[in-house]
Protein backbone atom coordinates (compact mmCIF):
# COMPACT_ATOMS: atom_id res chain seq x y z
CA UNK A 1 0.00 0.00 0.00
CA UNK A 2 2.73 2.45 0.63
CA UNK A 3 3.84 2.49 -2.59
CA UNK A 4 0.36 2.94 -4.65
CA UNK A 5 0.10 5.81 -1.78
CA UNK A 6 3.28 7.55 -3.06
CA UNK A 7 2.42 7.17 -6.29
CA UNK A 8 -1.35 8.54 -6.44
CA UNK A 9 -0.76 10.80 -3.70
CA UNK A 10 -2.40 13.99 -4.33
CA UNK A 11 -4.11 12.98 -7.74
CA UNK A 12 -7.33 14.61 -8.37
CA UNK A 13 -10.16 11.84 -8.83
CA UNK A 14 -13.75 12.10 -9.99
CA UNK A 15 -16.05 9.10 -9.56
CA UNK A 16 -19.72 8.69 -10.76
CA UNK A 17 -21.78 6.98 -9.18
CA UNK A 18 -19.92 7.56 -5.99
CA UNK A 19 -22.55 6.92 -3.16
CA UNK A 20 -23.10 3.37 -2.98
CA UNK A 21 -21.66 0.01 -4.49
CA UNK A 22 -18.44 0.01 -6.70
CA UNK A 23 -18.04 3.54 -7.00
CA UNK A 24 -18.54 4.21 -3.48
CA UNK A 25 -15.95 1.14 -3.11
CA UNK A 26 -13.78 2.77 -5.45
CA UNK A 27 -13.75 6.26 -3.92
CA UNK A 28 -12.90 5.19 -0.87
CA UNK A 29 -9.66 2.92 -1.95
CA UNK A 30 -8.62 5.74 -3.55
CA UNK A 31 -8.95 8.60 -0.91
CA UNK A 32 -7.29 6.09 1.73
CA UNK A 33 -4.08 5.88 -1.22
CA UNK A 34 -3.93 9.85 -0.91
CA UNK A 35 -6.25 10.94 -3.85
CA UNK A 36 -8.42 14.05 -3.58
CA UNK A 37 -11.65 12.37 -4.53
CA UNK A 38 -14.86 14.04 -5.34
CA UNK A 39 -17.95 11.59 -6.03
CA UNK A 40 -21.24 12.67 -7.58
CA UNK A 41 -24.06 10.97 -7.81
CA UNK A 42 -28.47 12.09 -7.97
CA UNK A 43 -28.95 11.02 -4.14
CA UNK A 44 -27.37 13.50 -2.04
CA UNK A 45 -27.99 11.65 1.50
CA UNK A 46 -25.88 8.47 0.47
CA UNK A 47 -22.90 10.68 -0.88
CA UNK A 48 -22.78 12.60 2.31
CA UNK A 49 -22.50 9.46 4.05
CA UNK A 50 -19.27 8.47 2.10
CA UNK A 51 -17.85 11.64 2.20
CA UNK A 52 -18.72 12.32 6.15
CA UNK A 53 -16.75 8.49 6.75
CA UNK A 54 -13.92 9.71 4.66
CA UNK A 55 -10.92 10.31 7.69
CA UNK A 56 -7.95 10.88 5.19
CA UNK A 57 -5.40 13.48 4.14
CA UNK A 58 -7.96 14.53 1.76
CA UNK A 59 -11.49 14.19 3.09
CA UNK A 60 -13.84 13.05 0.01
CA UNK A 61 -15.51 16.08 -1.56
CA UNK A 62 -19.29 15.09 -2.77
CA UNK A 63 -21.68 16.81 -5.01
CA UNK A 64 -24.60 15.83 -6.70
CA UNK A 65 -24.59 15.10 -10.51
CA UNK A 66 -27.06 13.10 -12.95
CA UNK A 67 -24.45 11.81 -16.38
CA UNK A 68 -27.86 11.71 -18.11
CA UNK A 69 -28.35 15.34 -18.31
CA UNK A 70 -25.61 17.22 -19.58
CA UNK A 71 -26.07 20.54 -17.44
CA UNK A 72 -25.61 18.68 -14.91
CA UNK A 73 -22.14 16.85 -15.83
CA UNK A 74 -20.62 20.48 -16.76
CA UNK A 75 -21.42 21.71 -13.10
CA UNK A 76 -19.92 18.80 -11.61
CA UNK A 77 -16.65 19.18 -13.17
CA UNK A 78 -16.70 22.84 -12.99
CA UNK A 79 -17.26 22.33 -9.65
CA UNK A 80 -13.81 20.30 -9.44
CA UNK A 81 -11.87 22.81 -11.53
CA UNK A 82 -12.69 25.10 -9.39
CA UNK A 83 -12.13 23.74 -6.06
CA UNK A 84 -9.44 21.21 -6.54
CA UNK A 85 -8.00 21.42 -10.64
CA UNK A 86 -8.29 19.51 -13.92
CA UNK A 87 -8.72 15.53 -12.99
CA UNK A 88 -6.30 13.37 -13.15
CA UNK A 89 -8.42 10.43 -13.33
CA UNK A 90 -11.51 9.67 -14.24
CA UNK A 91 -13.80 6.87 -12.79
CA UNK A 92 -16.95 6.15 -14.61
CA UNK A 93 -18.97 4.28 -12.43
CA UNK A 94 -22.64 5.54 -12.85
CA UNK A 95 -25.14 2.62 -14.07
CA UNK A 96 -28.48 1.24 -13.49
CA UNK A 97 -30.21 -1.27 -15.12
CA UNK A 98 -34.14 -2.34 -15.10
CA UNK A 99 -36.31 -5.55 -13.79
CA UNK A 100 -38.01 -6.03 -17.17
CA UNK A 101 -35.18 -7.00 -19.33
CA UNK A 102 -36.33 -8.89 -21.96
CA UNK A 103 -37.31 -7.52 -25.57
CA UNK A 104 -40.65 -8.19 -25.28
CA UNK A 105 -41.59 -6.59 -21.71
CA UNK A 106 -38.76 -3.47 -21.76
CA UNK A 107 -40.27 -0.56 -22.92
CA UNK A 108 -38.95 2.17 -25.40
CA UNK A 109 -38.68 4.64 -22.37
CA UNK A 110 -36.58 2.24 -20.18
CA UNK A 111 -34.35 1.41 -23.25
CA UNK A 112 -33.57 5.10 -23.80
CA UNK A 113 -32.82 5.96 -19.81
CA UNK A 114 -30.71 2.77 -19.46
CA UNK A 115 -28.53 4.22 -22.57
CA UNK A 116 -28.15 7.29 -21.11
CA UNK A 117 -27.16 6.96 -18.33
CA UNK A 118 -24.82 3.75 -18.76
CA UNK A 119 -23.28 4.79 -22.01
CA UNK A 120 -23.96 8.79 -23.22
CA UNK A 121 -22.87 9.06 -19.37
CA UNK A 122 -19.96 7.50 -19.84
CA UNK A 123 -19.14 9.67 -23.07
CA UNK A 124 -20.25 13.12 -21.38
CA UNK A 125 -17.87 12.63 -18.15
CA UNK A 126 -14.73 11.70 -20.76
CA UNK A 127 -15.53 14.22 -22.69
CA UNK A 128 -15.01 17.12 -19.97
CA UNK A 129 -11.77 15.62 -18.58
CA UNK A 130 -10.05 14.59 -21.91
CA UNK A 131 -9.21 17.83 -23.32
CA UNK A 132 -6.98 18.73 -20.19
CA UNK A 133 -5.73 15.15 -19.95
CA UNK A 134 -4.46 15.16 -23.97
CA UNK A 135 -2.91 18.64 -23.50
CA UNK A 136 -1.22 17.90 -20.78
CA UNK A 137 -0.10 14.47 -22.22
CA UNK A 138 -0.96 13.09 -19.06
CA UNK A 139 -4.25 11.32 -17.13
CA UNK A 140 -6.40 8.34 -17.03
CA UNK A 141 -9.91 7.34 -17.38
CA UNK A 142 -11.87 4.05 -16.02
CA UNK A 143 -14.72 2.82 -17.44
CA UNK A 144 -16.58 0.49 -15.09
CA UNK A 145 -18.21 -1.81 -17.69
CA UNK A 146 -19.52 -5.76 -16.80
CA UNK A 147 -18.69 -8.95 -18.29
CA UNK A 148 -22.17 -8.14 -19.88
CA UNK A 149 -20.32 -5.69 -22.26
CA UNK A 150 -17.79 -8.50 -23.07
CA UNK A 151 -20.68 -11.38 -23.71
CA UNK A 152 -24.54 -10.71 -23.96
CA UNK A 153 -25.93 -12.60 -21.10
CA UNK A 154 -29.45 -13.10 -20.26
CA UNK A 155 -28.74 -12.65 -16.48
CA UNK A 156 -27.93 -8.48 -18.00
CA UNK A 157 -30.95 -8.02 -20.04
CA UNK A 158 -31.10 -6.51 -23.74
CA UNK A 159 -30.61 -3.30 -22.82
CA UNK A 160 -27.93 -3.62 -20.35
CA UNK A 161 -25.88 -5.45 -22.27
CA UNK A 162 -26.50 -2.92 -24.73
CA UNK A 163 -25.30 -0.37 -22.99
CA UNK A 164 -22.44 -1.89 -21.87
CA UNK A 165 -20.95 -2.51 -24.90
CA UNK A 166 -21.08 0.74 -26.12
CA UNK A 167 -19.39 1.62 -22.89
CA UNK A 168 -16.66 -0.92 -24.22
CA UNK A 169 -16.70 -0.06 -27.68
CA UNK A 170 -16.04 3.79 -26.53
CA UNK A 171 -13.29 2.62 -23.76
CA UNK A 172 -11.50 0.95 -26.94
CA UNK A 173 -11.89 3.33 -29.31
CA UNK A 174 -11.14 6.42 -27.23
CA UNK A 175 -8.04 4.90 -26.08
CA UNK A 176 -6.68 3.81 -29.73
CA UNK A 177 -7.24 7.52 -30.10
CA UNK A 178 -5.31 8.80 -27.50
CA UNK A 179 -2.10 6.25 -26.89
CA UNK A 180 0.15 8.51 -27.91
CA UNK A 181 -1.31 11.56 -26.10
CA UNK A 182 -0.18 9.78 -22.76
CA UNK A 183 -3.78 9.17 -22.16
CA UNK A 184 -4.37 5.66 -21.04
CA UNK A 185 -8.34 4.07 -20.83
CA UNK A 186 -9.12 0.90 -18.82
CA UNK A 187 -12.07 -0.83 -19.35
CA UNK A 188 -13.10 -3.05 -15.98
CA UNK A 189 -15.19 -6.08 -16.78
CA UNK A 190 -16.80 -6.86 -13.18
CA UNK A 191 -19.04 -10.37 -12.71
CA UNK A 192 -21.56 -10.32 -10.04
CA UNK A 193 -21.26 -7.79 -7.37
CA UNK A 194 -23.02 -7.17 -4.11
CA UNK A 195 -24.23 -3.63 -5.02
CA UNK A 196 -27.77 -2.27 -4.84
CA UNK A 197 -28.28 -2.98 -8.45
CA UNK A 198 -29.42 -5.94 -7.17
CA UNK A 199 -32.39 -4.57 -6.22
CA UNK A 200 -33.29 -4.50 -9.67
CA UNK A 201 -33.21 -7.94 -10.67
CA UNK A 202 -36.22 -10.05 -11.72
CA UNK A 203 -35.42 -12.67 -8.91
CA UNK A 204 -34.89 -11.42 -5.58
CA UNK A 205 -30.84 -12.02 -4.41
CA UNK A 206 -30.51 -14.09 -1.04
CA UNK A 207 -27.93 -13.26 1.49
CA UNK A 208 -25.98 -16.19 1.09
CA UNK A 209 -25.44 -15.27 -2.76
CA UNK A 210 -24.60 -12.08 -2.15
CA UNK A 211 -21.86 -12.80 0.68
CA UNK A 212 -20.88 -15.25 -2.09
CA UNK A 213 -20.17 -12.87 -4.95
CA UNK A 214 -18.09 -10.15 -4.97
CA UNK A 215 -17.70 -6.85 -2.75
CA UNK A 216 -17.38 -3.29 -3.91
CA UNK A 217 -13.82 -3.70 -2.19
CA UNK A 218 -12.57 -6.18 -4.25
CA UNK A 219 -13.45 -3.19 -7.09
CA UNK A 220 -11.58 -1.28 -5.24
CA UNK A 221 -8.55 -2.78 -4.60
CA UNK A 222 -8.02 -3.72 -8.53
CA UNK A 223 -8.63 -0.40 -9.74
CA UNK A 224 -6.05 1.29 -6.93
CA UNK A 225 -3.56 -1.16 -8.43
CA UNK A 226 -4.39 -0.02 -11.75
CA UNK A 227 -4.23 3.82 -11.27
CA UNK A 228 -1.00 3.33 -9.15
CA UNK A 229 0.96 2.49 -12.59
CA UNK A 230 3.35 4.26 -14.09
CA UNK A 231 2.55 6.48 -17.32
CA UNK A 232 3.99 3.95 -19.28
CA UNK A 233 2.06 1.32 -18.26
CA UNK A 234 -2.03 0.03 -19.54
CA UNK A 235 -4.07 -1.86 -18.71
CA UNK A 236 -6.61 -1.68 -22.14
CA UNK A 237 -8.93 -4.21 -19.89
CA UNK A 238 -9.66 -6.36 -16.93
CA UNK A 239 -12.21 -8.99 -16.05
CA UNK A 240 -12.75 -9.46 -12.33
CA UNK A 241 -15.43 -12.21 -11.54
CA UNK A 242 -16.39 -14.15 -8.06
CA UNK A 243 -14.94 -17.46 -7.84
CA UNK A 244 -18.15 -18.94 -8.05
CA UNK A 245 -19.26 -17.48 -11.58
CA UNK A 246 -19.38 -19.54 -14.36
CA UNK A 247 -17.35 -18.12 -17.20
CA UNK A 248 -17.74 -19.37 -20.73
């Protein structure tokens, strides 16, 4: 740990999605390694709660932020620029997905908020941080996809898996963009994770199947490793999946 803290100390981190599950998770590793993290999110109540736990150098800094209107995304990283500078990196994070997943019972109005907010989110947050990061040759963005953007499972649902591989495709194609700007682009594959996305899902989750599967700290503690690299070093992608999770 003491050297990921010397090398991300005093980076300047954004995280969507920051109030609860992986992002939340992911915050937190980070602030404890010496970042100054800011996390954004639509619920202000659970943000405060991660930034009011937050006992490091740099206490998290919260604000609230919705990736699916644009307005909003410009105030939130406004808000960093003018508080704490230009990010360093970038964790995309924000996602939800639906209980009616299937063609036939989604409907057009849960296909187009599921889009929004899991990929044109995605694209909206990179595309206020990457200016700074190419001029300055320097920065890195994570893009917290699922192994539903690497394989369309039925367990995702049409439209998540939808979105998640244009979260993917844009991870990829961003970052063969900007290789030799010193901007790197890390696309995180996670299985099944105990976050309240579960909430969501068609069958109701037991306990035991949720102790079972992954935590948001187990996130966390791949995507410190990843932002404690040198420049020089990318990771294009990573699949992290519990133990117990088939994987065909």
């Amino acid at each position: 740990m003491e050297n990921r803290v010397s090398q991300l100390a005093g980076k300047i981190v954004a995280v969507t999605g920051g109030g609860t599950g992986i992002g939340a998770g992911i915050a937190t590793g980070l602030a404890a390694a010496g970042c100054k993290v800011t996390i954004g999110g639509r619920r202000l109540e659970p943000l405060q709660k991660i930034a009011d736990a937050s006992k490091w150098e740099h206490p998290i800094r919260c604000t609230t932020m919705d990736v699916s209107e644009p307005k909003s995304v410009e105030n939130f990283f406004a808000d960093i620029r003018s508080n704490v500078g230009e990010v360093d990196i970038l964790v995309n994070s924000a996602g939800i997905n639906i209980q009616k997943r299937t063609m036939a019972e989604m409907s057009p109005e849960d296909w187009e908020r599921v889009l929004s907010i899991n990929a044109s989110g995605a694209y909206r947050c990179m595309l206020e941080v990457l200016p700074a990061m190419r001029a300055r040759r320097d920065g890195l963005v994570v893009n917290i996809s699922s192994v539903a953007g690497k394989r369309a499972i039925t367990l995702g649902g049409v439209v998540y898996c939808a979105s998640k591989f244009a979260m993917t495709a844009l991870g990829t194609a961003v970052s063969n963009e900007v290789r030799d700007e010193g901007v790197r682009i890390t696309n995180v594959y996670p299985g099944e994770v105990n976050t309240p996305i579960l909430d969501n899902r068609p069958t109701p989750v037991s306990q035991e199947h949720k102790d079972a599967i992954l935590q948001p700290e187990d996130i966390a503690s791949v995507i410190v490793t990843i932002c404690a690299l040198p420049p020089r070093a990318n990771v294009p992608e990573i699949v992290i999946k519990p133990t117990i999770q088939e994987w065909v």
